[in-house]
Protein backbone atom coordinates (compact mmCIF):
# COMPACT_ATOMS: atom_id res chain seq x y z
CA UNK A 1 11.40 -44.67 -11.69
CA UNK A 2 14.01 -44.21 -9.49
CA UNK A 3 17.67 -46.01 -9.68
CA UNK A 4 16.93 -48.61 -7.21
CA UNK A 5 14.01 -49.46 -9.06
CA UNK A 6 15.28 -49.54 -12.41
CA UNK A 7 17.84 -51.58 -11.42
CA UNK A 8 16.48 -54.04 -10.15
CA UNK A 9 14.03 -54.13 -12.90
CA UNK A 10 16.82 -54.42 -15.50
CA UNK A 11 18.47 -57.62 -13.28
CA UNK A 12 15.00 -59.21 -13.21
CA UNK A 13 14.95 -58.86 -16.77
CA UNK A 14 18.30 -60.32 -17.39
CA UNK A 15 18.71 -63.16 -15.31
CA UNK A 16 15.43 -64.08 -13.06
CA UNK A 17 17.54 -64.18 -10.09
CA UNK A 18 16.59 -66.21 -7.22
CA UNK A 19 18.09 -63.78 -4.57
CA UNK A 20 18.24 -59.71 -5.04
CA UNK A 21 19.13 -57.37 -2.47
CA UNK A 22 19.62 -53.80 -3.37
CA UNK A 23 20.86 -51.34 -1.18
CA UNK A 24 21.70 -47.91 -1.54
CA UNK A 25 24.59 -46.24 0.20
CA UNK A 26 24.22 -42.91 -1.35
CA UNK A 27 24.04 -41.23 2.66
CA UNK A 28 27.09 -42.98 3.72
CA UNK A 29 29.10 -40.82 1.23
CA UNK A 30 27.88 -37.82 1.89
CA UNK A 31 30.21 -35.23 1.12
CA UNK A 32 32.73 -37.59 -0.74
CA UNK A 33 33.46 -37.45 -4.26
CA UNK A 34 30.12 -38.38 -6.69
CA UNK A 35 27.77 -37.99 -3.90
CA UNK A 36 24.58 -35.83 -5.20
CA UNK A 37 21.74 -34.12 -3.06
CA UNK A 38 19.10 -37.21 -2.97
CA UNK A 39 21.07 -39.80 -3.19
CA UNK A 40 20.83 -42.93 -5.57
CA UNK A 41 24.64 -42.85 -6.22
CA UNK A 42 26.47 -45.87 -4.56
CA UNK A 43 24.70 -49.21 -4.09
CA UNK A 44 25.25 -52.54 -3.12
CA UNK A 45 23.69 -54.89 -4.57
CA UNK A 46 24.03 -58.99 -3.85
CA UNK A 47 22.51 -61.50 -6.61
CA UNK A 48 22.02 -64.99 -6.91
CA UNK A 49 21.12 -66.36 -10.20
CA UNK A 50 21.65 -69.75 -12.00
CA UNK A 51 22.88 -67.70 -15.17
CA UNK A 52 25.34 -66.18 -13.33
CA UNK A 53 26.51 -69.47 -11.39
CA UNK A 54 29.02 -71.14 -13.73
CA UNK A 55 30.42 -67.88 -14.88
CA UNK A 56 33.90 -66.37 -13.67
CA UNK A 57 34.04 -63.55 -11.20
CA UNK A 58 35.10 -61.41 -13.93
CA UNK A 59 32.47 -62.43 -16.67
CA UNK A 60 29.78 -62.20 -14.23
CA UNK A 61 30.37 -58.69 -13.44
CA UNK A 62 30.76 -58.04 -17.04
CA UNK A 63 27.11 -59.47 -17.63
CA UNK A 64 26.10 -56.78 -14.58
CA UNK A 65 27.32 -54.31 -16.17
CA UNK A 66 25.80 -55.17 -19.56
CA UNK A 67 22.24 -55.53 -18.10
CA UNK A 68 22.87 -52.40 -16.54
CA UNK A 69 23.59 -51.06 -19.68
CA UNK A 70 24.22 -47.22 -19.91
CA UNK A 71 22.28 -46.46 -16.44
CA UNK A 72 25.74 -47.19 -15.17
CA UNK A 73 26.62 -43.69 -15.94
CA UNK A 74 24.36 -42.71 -13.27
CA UNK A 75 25.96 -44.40 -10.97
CA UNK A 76 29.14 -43.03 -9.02
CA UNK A 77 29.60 -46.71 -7.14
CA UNK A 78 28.04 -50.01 -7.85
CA UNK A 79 29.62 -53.07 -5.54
CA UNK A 80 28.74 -56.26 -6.56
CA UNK A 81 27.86 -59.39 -4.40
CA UNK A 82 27.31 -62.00 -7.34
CA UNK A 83 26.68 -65.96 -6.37
């Protein structure tokens, strides 16, 4: 499964969101810091999701990054777009 996928698959999982949009930016940062041959290092990714709604900025990246779990690792840039 690649990043993307998994990804999303771990958002759907957490939080049923009604909007998901992930992108990845990997080829934009090619030959910056983190950047790997095949990308699947930076992403964007914008979320809508009644869970997340009446949560702070702050504690809904938090819950993110907990659904994300330890795949975050992976990941040299993850910006977050979270309604």
């Amino acid at each position: 499964m690649s990043v993307k996928d998994e990804i999303h698959a771990r958002l759907t999982a957490a939080f049923a969101p009604d909007v998901l949009d992930i992108q990845d930016d990997s080829e934009k940062h090619r030959g910056h810091g983190g950047w790997r041959e095949g990308g699947e290092t930076h992403f964007t990714v914008m979320i809508r999701a009644p869970g997340l709604a009446s949560l702070s900025r702050l504690e809904r990246h938090r819950a993110v990054h907990r659904a994300l779990g330890e795949m975050t690792a992976r990941i040299h840039a993850l910006a977050l777009d979270i309604g």
